[in-house]
Protein backbone atom coordinates (compact mmCIF):
# COMPACT_ATOMS: atom_id res chain seq x y z
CA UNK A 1 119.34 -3.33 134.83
CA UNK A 2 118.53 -7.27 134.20
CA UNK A 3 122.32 -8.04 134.75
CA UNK A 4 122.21 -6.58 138.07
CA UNK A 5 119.35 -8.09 138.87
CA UNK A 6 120.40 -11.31 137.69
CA UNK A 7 123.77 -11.26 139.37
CA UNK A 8 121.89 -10.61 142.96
CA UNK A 9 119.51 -13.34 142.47
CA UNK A 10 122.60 -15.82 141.89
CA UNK A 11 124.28 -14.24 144.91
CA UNK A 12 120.68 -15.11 147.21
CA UNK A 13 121.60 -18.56 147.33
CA UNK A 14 125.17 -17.92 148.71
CA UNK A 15 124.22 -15.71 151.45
CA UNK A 16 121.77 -18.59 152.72
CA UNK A 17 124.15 -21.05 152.93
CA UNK A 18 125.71 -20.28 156.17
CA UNK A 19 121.94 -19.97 158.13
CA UNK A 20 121.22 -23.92 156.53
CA UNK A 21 124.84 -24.60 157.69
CA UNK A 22 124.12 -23.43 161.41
CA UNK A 23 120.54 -24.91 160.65
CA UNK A 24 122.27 -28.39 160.86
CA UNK A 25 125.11 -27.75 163.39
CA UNK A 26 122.12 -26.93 165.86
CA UNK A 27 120.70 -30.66 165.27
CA UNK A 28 123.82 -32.27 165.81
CA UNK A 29 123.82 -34.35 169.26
CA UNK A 30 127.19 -34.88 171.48
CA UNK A 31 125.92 -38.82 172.71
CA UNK A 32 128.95 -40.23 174.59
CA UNK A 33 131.56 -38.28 172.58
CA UNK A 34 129.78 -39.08 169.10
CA UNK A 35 127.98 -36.78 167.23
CA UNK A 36 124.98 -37.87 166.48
CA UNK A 37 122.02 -36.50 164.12
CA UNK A 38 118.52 -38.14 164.58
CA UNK A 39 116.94 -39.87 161.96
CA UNK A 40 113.93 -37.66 161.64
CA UNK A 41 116.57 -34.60 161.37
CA UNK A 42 118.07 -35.79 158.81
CA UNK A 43 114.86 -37.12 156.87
CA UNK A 44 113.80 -33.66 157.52
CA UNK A 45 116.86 -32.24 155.67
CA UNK A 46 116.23 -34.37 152.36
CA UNK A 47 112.46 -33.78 152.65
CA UNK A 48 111.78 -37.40 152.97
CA UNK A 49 109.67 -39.08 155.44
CA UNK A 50 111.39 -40.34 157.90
CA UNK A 51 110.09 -44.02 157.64
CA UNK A 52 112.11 -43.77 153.85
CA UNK A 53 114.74 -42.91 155.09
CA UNK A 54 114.74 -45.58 157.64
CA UNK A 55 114.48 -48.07 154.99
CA UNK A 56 116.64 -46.84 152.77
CA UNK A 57 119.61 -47.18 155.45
CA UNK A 58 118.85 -50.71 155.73
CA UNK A 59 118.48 -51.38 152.05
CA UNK A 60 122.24 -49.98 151.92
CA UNK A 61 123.64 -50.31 155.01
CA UNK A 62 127.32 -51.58 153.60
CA UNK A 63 127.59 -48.14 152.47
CA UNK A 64 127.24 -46.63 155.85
CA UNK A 65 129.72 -46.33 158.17
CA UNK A 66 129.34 -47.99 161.65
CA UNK A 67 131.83 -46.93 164.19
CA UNK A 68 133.59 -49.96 165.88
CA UNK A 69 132.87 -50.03 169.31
């Protein structure tokens, strides 16, 4: 019976991708045709406070992209 039980336990994680996946569609802003995820989403999703996350951007910003506008 363990390898049943094991193989549903590995399974678990699968089936709760999609609700985490619809999770963070829900967050996602349309601001002037961009999408558009706050910061304190998104801190929220790495379980970080936002204020680290803040400065984290800014410690790497040349690896984030910035839309030319």
């Amino acid at each position: 019976m363990r390898s049943s039980e094991s193989l549903r336990d590995k399974a678990s994680p699968i089936k709760a991708e999609p609700l985490v996946s619809r999770t963070i569609t829900r967050q996602i802003l349309m601001i002037r045709n961009h999408k558009v995820l706050l910061d304190n989403e998104l801190a929220e999703l790495y379980g970080v406070p936002t204020k680290v996350l803040v400065q984290a951007v800014k410690r790497n910003a040349e690896r984030f992209h910035v839309p030319a506008g």
